[in-house]
C-alpha atoms as a PDB file:
ATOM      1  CA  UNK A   1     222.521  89.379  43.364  1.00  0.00           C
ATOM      2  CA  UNK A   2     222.622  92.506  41.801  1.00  0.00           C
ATOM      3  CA  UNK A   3     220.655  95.951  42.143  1.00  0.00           C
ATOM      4  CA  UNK A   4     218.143  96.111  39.878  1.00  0.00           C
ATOM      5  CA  UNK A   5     219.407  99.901  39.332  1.00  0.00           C
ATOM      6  CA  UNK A   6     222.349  97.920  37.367  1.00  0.00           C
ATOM      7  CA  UNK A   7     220.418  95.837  34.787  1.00  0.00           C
ATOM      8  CA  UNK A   8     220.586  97.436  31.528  1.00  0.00           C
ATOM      9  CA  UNK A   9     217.476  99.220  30.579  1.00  0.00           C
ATOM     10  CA  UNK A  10     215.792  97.746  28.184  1.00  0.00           C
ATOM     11  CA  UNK A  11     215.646  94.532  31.051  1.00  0.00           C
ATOM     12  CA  UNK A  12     214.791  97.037  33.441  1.00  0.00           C
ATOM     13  CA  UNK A  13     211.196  98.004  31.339  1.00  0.00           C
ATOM     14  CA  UNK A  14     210.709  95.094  30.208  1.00  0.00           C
ATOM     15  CA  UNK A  15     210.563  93.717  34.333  1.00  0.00           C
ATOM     16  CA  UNK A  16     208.470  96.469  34.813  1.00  0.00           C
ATOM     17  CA  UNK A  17     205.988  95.982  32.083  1.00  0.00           C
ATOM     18  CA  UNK A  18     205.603  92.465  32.906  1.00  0.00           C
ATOM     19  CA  UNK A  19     205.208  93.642  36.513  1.00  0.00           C
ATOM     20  CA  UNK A  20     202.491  95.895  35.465  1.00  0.00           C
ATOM     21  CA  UNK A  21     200.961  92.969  33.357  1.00  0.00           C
ATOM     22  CA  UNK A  22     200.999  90.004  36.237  1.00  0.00           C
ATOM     23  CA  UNK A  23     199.111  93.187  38.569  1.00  0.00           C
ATOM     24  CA  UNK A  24     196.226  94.363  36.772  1.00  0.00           C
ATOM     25  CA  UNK A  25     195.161  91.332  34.769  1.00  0.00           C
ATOM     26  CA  UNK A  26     194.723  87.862  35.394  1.00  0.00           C
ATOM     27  CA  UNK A  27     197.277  85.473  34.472  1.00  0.00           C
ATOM     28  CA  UNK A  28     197.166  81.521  33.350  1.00  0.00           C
ATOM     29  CA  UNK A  29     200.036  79.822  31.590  1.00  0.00           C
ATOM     30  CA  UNK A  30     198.641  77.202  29.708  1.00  0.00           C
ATOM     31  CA  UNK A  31     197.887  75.628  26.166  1.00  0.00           C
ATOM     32  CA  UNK A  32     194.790  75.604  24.288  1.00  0.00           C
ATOM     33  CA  UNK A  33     194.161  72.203  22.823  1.00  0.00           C
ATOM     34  CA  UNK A  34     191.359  70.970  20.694  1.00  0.00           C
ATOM     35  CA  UNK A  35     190.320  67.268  21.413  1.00  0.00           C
ATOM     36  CA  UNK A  36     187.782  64.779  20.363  1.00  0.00           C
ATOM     37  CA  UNK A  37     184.928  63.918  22.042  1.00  0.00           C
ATOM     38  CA  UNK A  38     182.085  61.251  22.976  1.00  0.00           C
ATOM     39  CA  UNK A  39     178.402  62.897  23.891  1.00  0.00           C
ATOM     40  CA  UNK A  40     177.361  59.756  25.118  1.00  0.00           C
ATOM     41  CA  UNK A  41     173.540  60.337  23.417  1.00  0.00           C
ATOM     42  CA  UNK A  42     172.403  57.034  22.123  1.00  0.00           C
ATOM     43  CA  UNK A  43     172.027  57.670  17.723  1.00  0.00           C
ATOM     44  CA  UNK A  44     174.441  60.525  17.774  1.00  0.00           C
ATOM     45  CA  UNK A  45     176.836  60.439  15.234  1.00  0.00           C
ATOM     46  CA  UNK A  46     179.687  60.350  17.411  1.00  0.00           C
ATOM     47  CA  UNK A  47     178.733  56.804  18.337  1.00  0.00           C
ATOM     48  CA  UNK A  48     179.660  55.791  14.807  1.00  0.00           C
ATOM     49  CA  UNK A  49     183.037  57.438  15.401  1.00  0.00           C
ATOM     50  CA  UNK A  50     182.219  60.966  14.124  1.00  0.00           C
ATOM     51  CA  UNK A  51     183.728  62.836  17.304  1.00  0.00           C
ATOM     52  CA  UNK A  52     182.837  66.120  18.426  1.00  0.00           C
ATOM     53  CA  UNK A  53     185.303  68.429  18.563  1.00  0.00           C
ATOM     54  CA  UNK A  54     186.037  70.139  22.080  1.00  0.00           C
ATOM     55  CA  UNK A  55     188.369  73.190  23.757  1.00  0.00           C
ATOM     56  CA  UNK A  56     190.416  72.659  26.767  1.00  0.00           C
ATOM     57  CA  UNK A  57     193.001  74.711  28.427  1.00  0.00           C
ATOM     58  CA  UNK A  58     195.894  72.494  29.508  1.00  0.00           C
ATOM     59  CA  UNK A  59     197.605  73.740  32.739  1.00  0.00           C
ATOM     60  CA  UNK A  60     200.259  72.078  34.962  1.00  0.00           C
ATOM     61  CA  UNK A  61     199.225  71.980  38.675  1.00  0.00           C
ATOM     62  CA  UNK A  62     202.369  70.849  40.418  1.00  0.00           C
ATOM     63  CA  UNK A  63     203.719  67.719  38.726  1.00  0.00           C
ATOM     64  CA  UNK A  64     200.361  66.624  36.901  1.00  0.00           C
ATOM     65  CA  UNK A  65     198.887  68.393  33.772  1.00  0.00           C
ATOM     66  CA  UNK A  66     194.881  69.081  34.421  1.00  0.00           C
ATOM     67  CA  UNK A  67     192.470  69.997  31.866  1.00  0.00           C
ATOM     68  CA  UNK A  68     189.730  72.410  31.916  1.00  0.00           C
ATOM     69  CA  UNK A  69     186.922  72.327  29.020  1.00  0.00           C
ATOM     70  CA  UNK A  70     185.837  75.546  27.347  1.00  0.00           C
ATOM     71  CA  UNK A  71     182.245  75.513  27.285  1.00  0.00           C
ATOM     72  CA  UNK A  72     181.180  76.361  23.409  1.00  0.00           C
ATOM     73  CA  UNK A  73     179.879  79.842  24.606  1.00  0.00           C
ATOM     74  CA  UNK A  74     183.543  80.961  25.534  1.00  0.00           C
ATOM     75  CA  UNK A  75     185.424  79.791  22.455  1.00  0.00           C
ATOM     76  CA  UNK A  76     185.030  83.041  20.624  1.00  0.00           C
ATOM     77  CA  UNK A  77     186.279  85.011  23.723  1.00  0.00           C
ATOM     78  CA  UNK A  78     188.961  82.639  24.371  1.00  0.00           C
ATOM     79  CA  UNK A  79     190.219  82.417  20.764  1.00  0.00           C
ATOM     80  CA  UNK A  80     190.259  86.027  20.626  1.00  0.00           C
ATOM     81  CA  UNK A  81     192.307  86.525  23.734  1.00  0.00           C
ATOM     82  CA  UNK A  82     195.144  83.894  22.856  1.00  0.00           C
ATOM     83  CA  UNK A  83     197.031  85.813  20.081  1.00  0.00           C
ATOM     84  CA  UNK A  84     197.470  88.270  22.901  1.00  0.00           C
ATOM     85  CA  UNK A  85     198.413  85.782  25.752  1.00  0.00           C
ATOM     86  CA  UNK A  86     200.812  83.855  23.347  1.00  0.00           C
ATOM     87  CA  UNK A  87     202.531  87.350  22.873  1.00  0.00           C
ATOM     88  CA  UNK A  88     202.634  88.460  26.046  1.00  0.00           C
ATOM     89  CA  UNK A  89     204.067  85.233  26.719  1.00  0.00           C
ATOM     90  CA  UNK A  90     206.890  85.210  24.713  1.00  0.00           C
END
């Protein structure tokens, strides 16, 4: 493998701003996925099929793909944060 002193430089600061990225703030790859959702409340219109809508963060742990809900008070934050993370990433 070669010296990093003989990548060209634009691949040298990119590695280094992505360096600087995966050091000072947390990292997750993942997808944000909207699914639809049972309450389980008996008389709530989601027993009649209406579903309620619901945030998850999909994630790949190993070979299997796990799911995380966003509660409803994180949405905002997490909606605002994934034009940047979605950059970032590529």
């Amino acid at each position: 493998m070669r010296p990093r002193s003989h990548l060209p430089d634009p691949e040298r600061r990119a590695r280094s701003r992505l360096a600087q990225i995966l050091h000072d703030q947390p990292f997750l790859c993942g997808s944000l996925v909207t699914m639809q959702r049972t309450c389980g409340k008996p008389g709530c219109k989601c027993t009649r099929g209406e579903l309620h809508p619901g945030l998850y963060l999909a994630l790949r742990v190993g070979k299997k793909r796990k799911m995380i809900h966003v509660p409803q008070t994180m949405e905002q934050t997490i909606r605002q944060w994934w034009p940047i993370i979605r950059k970032l990433g590529g």
